[in-house]
N, C-alpha and C. Protein backbone atom coordinates (compact mmCIF):
# COMPACT_ATOMS: atom_id res chain seq x y z
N UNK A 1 -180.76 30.56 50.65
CA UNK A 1 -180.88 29.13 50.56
C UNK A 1 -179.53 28.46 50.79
N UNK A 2 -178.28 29.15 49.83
CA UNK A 2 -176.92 28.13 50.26
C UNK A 2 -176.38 29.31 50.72
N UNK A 3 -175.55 28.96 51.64
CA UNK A 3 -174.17 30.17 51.53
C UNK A 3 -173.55 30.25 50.92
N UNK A 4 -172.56 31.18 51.34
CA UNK A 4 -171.35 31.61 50.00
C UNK A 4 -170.58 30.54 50.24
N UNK A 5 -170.06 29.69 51.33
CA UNK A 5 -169.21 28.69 51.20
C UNK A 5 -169.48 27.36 50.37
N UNK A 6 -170.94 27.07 50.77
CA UNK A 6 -171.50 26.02 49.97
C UNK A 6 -171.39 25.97 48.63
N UNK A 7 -172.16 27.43 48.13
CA UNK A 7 -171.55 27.65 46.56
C UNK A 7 -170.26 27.43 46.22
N UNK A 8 -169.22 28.05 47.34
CA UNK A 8 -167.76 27.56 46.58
C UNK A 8 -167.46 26.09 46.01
N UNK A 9 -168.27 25.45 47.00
CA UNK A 9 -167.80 24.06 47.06
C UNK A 9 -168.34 23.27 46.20
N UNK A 10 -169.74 23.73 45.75
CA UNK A 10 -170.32 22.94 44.43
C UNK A 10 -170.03 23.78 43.32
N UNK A 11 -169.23 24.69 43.37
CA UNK A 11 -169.03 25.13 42.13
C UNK A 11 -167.21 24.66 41.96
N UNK A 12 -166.72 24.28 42.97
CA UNK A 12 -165.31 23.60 42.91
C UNK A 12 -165.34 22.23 42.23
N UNK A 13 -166.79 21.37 43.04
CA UNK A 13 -166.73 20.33 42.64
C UNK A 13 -166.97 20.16 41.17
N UNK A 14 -168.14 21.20 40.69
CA UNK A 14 -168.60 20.77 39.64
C UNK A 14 -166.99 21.30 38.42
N UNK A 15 -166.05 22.21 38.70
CA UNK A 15 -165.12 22.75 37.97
C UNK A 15 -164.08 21.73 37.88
N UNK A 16 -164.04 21.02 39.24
CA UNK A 16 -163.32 19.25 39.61
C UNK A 16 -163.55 18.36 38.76
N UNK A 17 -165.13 18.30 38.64
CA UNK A 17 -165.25 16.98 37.51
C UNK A 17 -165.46 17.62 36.04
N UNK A 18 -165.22 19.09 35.77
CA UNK A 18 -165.28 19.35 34.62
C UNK A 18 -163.57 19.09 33.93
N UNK A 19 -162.97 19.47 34.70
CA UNK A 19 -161.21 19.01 34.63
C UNK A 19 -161.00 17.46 34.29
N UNK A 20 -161.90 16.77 35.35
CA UNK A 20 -161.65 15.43 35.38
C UNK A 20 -162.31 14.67 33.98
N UNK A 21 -163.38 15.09 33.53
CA UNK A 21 -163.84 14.67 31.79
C UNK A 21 -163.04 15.26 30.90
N UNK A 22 -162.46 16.28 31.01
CA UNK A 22 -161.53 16.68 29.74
C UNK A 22 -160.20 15.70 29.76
N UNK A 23 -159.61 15.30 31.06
CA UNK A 23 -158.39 14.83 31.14
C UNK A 23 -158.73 13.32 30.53
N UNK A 24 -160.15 12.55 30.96
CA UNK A 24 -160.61 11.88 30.43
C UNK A 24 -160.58 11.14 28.88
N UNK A 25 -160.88 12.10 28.61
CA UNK A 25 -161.72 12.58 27.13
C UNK A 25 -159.97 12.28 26.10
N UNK A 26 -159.38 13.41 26.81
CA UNK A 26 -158.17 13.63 25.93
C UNK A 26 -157.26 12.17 25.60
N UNK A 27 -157.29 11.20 27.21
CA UNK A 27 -156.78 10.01 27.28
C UNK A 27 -157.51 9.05 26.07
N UNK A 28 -158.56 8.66 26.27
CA UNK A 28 -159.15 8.18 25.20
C UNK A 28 -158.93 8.42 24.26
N UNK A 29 -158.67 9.47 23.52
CA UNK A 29 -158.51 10.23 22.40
C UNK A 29 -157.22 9.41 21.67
N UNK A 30 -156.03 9.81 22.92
CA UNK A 30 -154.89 9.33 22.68
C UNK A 30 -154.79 7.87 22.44
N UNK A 31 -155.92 7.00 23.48
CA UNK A 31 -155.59 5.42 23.17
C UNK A 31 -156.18 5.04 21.86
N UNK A 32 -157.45 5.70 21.50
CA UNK A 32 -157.79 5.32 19.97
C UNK A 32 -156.81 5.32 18.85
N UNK A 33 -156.27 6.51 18.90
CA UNK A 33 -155.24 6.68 18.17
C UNK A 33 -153.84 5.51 17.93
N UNK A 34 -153.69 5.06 18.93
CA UNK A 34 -152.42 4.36 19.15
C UNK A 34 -153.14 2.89 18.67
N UNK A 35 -154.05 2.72 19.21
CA UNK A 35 -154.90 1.50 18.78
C UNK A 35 -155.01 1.24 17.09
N UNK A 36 -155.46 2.62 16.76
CA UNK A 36 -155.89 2.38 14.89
C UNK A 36 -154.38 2.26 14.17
N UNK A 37 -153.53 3.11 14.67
CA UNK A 37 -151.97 2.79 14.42
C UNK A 37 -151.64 1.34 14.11
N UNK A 38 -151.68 0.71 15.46
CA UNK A 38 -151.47 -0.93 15.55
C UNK A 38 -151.96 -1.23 14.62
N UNK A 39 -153.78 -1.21 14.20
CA UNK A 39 -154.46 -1.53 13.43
C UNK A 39 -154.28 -1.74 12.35
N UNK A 40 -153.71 -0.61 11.79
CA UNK A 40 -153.35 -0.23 10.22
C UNK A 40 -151.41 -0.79 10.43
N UNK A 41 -150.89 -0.87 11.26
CA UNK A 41 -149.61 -2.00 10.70
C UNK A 41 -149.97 -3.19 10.87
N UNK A 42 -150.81 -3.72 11.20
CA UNK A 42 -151.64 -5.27 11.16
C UNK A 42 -151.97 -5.50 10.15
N UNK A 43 -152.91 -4.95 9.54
CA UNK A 43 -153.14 -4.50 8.24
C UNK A 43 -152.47 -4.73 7.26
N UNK A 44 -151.12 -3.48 7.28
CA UNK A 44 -150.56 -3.36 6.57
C UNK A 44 -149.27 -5.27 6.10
N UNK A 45 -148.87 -5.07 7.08
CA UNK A 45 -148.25 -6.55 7.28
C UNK A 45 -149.05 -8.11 6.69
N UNK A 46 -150.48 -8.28 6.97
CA UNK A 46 -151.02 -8.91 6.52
C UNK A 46 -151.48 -8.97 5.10
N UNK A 47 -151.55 -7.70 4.58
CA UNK A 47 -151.37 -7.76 2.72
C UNK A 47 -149.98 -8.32 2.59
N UNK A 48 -149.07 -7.89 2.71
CA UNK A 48 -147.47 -7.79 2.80
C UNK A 48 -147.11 -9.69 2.82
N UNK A 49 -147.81 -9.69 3.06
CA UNK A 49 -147.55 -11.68 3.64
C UNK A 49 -148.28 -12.05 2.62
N UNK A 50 -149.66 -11.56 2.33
CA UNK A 50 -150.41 -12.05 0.92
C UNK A 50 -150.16 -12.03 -0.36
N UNK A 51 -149.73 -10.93 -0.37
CA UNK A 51 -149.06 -10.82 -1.61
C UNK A 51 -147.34 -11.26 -1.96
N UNK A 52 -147.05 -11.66 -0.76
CA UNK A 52 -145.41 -12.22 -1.33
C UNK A 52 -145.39 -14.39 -0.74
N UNK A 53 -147.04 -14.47 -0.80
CA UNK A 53 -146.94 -16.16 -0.93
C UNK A 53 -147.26 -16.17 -2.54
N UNK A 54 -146.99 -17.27 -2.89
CA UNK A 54 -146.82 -18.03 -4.12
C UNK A 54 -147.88 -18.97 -4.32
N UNK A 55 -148.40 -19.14 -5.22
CA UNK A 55 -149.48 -20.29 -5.12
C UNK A 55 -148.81 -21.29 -5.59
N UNK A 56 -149.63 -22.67 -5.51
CA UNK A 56 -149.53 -23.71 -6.20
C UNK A 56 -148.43 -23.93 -7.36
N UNK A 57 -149.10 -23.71 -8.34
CA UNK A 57 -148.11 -23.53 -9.54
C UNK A 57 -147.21 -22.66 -9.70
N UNK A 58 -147.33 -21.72 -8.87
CA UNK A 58 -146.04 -20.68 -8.91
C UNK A 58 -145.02 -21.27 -8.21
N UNK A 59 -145.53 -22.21 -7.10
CA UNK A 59 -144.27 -22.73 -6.33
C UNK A 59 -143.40 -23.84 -6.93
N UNK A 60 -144.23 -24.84 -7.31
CA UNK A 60 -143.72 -25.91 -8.24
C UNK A 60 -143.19 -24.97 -9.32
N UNK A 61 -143.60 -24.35 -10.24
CA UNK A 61 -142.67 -23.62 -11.36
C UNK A 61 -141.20 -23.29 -10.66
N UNK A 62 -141.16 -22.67 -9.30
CA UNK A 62 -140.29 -22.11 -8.79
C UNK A 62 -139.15 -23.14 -8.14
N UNK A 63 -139.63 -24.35 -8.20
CA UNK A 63 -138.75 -25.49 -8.23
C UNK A 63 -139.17 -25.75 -6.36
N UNK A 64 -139.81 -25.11 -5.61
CA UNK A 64 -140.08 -25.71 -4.30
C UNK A 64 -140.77 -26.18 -4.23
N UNK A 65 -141.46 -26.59 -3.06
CA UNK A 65 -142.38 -27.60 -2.19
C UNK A 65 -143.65 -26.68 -2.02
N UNK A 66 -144.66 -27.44 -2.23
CA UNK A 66 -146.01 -27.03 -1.53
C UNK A 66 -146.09 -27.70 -0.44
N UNK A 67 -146.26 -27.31 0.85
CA UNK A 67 -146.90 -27.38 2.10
C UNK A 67 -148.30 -28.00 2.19
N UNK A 68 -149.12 -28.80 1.99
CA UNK A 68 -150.34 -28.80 1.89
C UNK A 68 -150.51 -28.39 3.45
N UNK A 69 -150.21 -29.05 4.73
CA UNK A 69 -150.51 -28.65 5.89
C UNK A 69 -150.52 -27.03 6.47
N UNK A 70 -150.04 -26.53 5.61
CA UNK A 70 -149.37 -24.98 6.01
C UNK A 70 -150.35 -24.10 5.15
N UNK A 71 -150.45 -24.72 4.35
CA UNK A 71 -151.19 -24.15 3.22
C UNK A 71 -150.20 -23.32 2.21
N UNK A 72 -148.74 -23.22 2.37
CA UNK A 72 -148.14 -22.37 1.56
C UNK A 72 -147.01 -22.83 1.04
N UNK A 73 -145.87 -22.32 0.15
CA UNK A 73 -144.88 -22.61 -0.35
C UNK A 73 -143.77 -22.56 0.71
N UNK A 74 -143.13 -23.75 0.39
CA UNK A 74 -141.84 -23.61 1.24
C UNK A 74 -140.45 -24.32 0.92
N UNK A 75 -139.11 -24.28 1.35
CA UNK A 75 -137.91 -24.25 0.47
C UNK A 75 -138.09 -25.54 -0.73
N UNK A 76 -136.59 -25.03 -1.08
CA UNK A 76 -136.60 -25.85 -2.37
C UNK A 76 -136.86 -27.56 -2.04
N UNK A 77 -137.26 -28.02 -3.26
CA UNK A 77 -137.14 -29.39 -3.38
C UNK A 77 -136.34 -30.48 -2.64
N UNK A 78 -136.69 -30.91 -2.12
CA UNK A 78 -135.55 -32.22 -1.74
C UNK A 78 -134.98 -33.09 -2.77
N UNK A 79 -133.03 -32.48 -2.90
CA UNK A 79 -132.58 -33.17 -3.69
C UNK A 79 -132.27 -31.97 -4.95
N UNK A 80 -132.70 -31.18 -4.53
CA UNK A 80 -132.31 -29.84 -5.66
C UNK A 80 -131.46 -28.91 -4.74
N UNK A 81 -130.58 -27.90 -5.74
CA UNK A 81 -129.67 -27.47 -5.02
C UNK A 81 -130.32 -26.00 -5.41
N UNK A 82 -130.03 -24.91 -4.28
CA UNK A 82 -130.44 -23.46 -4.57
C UNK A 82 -129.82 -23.01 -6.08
């Protein structure tokens, strides 16, 4: 039915695209990785910012300004010295 050359050639091709899904495969592998990385210092940074704003009364106690537009604390008082 095939010859021996034909066989070479679909058995090259099919060994071609078996190379070509692993090299695939492995890339992906690698971009997930680098992706969840980013992820988790996004993450990480965004607690990091939450937990070192001040609320309301912590800021006024602290002798600065509330931001209402910003939503957050920001320098001292106008008219107060550090």
């Amino acid at each position: 039915m095939f010859s021996g050359l034909t066989l070479k050639i679909i058995a090259g091709a099919i060994a071609f695209g078996a190379v070509l899904f692993i090299i695939h495969k492995i890339r992906e592998s690698g971009a997930d990785s680098v992706r969840t990385a980013i992820e988790r210092q996004n993450n990480d940074a965004g607690k990091a910012a939450d937990e070192g704003v001040l609320d309301y009364d912590a800021c006024r106690d602290a002798g600065r300004v509330w931001d209402f537009g910003a939503g957050r604390c920001v320098g001292p008082a106008p008219g107060r010295r550090n």
